[in-house]
N, C-alpha and C. Protein backbone atom coordinates (compact mmCIF):
# COMPACT_ATOMS: atom_id res chain seq x y z
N UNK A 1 3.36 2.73 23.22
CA UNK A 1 2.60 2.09 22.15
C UNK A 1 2.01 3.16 21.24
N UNK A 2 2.04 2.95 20.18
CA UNK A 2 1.34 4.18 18.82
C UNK A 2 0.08 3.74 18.77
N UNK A 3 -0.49 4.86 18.61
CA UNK A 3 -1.58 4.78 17.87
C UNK A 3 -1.96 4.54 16.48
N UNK A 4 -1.14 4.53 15.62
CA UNK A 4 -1.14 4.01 14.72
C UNK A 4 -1.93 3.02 13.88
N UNK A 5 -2.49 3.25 12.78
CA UNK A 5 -2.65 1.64 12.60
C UNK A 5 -1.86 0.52 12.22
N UNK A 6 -2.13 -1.01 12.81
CA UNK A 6 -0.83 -1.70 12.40
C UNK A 6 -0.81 -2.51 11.19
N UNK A 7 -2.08 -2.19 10.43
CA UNK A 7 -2.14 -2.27 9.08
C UNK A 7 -1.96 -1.26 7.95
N UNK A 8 -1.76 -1.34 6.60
CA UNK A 8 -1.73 -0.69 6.14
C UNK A 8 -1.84 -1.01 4.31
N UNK A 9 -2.10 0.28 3.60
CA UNK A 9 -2.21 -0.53 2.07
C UNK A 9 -1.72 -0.17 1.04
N UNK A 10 -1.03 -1.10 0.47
CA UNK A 10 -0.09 -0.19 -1.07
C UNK A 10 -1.05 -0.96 -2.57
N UNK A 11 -1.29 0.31 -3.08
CA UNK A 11 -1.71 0.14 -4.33
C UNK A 11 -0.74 -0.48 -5.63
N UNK A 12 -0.66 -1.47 -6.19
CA UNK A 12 0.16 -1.81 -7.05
C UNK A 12 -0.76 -1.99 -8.60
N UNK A 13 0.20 -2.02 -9.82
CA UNK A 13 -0.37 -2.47 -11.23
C UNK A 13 -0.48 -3.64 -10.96
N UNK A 14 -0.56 -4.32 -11.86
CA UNK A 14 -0.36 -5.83 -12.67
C UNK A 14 0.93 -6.20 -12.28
N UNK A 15 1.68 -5.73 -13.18
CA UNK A 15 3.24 -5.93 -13.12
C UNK A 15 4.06 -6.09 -11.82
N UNK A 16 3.40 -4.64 -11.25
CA UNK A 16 4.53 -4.47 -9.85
C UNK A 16 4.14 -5.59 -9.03
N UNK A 17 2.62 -6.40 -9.19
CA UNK A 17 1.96 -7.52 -8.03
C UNK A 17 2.77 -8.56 -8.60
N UNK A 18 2.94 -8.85 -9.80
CA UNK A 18 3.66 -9.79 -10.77
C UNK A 18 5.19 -9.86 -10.21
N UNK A 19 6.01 -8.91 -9.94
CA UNK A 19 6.96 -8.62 -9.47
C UNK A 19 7.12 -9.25 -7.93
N UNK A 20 6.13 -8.67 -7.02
CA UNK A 20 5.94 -9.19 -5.78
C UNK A 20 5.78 -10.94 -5.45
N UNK A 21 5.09 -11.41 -6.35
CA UNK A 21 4.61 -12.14 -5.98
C UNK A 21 5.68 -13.76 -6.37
N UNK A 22 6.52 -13.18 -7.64
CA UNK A 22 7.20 -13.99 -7.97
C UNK A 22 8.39 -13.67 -7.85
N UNK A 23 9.23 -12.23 -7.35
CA UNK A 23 10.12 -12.50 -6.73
C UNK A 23 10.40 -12.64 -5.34
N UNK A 24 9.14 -12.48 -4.33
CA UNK A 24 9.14 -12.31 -3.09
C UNK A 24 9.68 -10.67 -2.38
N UNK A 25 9.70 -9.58 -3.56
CA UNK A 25 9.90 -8.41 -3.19
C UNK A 25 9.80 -7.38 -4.01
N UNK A 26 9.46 -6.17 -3.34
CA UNK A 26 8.99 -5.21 -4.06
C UNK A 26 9.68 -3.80 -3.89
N UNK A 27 10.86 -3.41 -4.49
CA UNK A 27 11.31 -2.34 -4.02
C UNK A 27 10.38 -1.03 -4.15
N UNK A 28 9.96 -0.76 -5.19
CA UNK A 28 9.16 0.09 -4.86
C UNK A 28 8.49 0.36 -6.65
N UNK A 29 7.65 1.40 -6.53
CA UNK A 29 7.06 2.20 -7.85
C UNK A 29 8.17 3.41 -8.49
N UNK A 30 8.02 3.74 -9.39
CA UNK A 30 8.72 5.00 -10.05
C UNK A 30 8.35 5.86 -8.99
N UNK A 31 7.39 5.57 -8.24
CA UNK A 31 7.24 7.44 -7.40
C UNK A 31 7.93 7.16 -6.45
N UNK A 32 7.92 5.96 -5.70
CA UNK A 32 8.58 5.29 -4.85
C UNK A 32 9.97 5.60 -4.79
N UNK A 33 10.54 5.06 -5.96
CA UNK A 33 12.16 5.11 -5.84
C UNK A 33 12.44 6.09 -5.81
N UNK A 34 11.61 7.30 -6.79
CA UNK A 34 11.93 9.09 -6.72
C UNK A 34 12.25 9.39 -5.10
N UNK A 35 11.07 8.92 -4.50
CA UNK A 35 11.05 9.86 -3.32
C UNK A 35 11.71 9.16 -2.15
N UNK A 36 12.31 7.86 -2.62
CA UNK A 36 13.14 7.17 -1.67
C UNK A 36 12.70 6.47 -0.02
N UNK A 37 11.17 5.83 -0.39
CA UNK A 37 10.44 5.39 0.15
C UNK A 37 9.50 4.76 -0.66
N UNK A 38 8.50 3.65 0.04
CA UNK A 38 7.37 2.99 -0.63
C UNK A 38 6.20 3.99 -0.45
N UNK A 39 5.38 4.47 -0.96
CA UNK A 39 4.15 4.59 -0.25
C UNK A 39 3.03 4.10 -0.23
N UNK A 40 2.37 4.19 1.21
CA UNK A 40 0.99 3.41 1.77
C UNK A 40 -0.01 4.12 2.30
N UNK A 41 -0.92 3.23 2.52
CA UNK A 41 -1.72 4.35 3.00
C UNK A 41 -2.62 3.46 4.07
N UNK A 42 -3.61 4.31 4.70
CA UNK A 42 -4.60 3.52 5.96
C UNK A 42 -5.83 3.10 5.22
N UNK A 43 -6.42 2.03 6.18
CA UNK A 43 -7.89 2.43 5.65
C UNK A 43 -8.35 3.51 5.17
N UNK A 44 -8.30 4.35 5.87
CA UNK A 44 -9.23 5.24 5.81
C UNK A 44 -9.28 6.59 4.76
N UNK A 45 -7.82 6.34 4.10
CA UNK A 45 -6.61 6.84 2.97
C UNK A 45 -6.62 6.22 1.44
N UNK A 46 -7.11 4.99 1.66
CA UNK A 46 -6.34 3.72 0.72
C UNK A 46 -7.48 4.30 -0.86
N UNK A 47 -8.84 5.26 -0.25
CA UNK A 47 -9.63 5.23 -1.72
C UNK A 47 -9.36 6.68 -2.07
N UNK A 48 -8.82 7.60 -1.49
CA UNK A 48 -9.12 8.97 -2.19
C UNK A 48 -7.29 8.88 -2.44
N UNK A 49 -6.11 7.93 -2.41
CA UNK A 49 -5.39 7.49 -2.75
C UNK A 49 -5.24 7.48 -4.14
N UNK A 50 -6.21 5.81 -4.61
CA UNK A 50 -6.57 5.59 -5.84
C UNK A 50 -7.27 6.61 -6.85
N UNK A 51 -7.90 7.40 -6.01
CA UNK A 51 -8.79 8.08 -6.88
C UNK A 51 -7.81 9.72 -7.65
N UNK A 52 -6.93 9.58 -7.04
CA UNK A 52 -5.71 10.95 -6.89
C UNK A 52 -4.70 10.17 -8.00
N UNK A 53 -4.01 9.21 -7.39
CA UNK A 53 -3.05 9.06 -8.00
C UNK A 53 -3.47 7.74 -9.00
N UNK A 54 -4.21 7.01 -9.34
CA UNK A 54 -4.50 5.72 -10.06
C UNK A 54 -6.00 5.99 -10.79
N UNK A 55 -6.08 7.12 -10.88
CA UNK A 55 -8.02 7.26 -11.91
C UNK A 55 -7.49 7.17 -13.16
N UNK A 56 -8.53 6.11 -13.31
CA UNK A 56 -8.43 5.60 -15.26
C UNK A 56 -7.64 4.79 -15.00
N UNK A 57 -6.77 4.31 -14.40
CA UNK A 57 -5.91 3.17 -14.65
C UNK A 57 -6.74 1.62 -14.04
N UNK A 58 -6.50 0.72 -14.80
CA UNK A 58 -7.30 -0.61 -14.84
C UNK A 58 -5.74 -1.81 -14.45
N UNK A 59 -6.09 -3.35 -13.85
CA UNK A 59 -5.56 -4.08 -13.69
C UNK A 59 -4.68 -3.54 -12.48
N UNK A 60 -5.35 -2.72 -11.06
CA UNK A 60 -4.51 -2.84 -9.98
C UNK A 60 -5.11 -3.39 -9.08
N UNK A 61 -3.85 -3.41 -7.87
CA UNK A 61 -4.14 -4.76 -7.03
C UNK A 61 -3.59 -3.78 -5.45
N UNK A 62 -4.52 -4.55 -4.76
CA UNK A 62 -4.28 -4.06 -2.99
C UNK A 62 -3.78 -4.98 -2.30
N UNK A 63 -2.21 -4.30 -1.71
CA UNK A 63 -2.01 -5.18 -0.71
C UNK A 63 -1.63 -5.07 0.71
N UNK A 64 -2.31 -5.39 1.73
CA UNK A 64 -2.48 -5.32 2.96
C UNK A 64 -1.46 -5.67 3.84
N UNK A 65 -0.92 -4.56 3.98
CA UNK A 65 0.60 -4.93 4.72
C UNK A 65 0.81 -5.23 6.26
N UNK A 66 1.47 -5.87 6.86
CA UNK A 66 1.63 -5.79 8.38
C UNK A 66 2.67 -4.81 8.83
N UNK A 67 2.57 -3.96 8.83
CA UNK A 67 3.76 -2.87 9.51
C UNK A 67 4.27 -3.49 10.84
N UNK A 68 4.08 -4.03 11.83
CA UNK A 68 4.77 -4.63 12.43
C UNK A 68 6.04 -5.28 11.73
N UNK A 69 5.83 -6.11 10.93
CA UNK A 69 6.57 -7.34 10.50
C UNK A 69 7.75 -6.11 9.84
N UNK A 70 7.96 -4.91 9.41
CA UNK A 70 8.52 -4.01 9.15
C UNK A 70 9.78 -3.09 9.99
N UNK A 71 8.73 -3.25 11.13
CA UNK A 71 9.75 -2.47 12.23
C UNK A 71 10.11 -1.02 12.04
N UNK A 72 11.33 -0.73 11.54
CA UNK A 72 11.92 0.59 12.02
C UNK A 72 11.97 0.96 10.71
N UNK A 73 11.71 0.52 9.45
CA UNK A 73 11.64 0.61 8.46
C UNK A 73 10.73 1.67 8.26
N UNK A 74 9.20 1.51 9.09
CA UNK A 74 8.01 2.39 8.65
C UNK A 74 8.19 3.28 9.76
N UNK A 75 8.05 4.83 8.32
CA UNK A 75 7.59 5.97 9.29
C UNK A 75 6.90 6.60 8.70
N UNK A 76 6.10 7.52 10.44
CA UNK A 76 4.95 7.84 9.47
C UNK A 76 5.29 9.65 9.45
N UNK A 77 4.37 10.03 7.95
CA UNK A 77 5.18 11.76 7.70
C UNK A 77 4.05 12.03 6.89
N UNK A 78 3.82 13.38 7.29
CA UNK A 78 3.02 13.97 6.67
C UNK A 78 2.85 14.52 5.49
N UNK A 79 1.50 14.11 5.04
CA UNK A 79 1.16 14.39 3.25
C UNK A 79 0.37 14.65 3.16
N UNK A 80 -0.41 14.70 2.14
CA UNK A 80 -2.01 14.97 1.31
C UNK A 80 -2.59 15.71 3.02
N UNK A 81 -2.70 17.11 2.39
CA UNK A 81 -3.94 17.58 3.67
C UNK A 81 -3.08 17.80 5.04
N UNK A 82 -1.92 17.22 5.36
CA UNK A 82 -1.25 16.99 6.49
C UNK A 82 -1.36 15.94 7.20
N UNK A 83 -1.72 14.99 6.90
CA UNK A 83 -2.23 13.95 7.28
C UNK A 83 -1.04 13.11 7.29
N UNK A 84 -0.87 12.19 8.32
CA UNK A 84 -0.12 11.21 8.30
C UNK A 84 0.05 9.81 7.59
N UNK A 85 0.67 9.45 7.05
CA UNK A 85 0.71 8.54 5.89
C UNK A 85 2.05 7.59 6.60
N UNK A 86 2.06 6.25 6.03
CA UNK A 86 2.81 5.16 6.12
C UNK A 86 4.15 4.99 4.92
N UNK A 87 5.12 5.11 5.63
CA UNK A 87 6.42 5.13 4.42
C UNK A 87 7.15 4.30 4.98
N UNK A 88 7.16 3.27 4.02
CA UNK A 88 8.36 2.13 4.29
C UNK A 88 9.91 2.61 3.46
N UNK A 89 10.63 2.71 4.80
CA UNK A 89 11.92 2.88 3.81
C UNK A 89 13.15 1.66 3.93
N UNK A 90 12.20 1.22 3.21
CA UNK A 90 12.82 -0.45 2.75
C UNK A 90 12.35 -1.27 1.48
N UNK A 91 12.67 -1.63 1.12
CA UNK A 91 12.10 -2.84 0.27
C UNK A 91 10.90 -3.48 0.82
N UNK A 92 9.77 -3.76 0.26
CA UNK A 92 8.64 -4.46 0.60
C UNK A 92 8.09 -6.07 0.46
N UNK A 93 8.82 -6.87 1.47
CA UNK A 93 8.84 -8.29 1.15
C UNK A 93 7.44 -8.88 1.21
N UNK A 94 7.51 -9.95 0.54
CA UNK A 94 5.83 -10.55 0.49
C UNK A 94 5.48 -11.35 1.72
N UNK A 95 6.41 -11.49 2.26
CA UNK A 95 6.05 -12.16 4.42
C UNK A 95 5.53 -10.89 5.16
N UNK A 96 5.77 -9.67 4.66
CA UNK A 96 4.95 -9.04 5.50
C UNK A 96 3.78 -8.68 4.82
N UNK A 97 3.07 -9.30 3.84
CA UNK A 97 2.18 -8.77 3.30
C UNK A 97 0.75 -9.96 3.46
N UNK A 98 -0.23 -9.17 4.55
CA UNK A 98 -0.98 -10.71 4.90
C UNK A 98 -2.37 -10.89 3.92
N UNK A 99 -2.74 -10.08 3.06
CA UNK A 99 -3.35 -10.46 1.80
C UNK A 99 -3.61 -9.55 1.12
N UNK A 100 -3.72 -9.95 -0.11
CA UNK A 100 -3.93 -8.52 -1.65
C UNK A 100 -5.01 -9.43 -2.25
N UNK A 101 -5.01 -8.88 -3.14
CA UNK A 101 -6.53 -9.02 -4.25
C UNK A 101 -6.33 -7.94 -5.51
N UNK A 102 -7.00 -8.13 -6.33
CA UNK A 102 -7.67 -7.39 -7.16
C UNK A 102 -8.35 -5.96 -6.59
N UNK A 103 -8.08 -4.81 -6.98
CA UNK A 103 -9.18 -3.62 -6.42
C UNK A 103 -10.41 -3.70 -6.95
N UNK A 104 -10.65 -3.77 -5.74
CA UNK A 104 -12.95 -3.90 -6.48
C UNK A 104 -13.38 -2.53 -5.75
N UNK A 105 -14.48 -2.46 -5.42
CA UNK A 105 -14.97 -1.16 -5.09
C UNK A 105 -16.52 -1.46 -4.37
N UNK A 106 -16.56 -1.13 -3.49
CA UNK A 106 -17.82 -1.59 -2.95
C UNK A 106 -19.41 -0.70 -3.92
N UNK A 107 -20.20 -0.49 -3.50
CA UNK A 107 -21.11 0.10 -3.89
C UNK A 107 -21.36 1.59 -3.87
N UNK A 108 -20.43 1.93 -2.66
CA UNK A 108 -20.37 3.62 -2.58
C UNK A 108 -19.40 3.72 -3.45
N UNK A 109 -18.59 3.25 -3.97
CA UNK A 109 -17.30 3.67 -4.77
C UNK A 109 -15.70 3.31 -3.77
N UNK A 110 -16.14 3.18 -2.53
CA UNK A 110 -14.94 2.97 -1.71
C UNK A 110 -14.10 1.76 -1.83
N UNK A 111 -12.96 1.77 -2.04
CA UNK A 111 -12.18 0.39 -2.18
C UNK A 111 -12.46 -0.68 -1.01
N UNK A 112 -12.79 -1.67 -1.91
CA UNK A 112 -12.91 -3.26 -1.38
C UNK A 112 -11.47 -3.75 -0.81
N UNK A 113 -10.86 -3.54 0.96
CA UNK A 113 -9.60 -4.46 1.42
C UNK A 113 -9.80 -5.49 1.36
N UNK A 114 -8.27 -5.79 0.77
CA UNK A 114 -7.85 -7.53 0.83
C UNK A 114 -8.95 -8.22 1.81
N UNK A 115 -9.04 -9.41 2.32
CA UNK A 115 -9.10 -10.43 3.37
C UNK A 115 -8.25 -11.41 2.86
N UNK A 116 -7.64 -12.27 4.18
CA UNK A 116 -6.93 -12.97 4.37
C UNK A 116 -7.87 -14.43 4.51
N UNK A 117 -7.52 -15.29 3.91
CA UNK A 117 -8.55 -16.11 3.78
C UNK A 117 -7.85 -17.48 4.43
């Protein structure tokens, strides 16, 4: 069994959630397809994420993935710092995705996760 977490979170625009949501899949972002994987990140990842790769940008959305529902698809490889990070190398369907939202930000500045309601 991994230690792992068996959640996980991909930052999307407008569009790419627009994409998800009405075609039921998400191959990936421009950085995505470059590097021939999705990328995600953990809790504990998901705000100095945004704050790196998405500052100044407005109208994005979090969505809370089940890596289970993924399987052999997700691996995890090291990035930012050495740190282990979540890479789906697959297409990202909206059945494994158990809720997104709007990015809000709590009061420290840290990103507000989905809930599943």
């Amino acid at each position: 069994m991994s230690d792992q977490p068996l959640v996980a979170y991909k930052v999307l625009t407008g569009p790419q959630m627009a994409v998800l949501e009405t075609e039921g899949v998400f191959a990936g972002a421009p950085i995505d397809l470059a590097d021939g994987y999705i990328h995600l990140s953990t809790e504990q990842q998901v705000t100095e994420t945004v704050e790196k790769h998405f500052a100044g940008q407005t109208d994005l959305h979090v969505a809370a993935v089940d890596l289970a529902v993924l399987g052999e698809a997700v691996k995890w490889e090291p990035s930012r710092g050495g740190q282990l990070f979540p890479h789906i190398y697959a297409a990202l369907p909206l059945n494994a995705v158990l809720a997104y939202g709007p990015l809000e930000r709590d009061a420290d500045g840290a990103v507000r996760l989905p809930v599943a309601g």
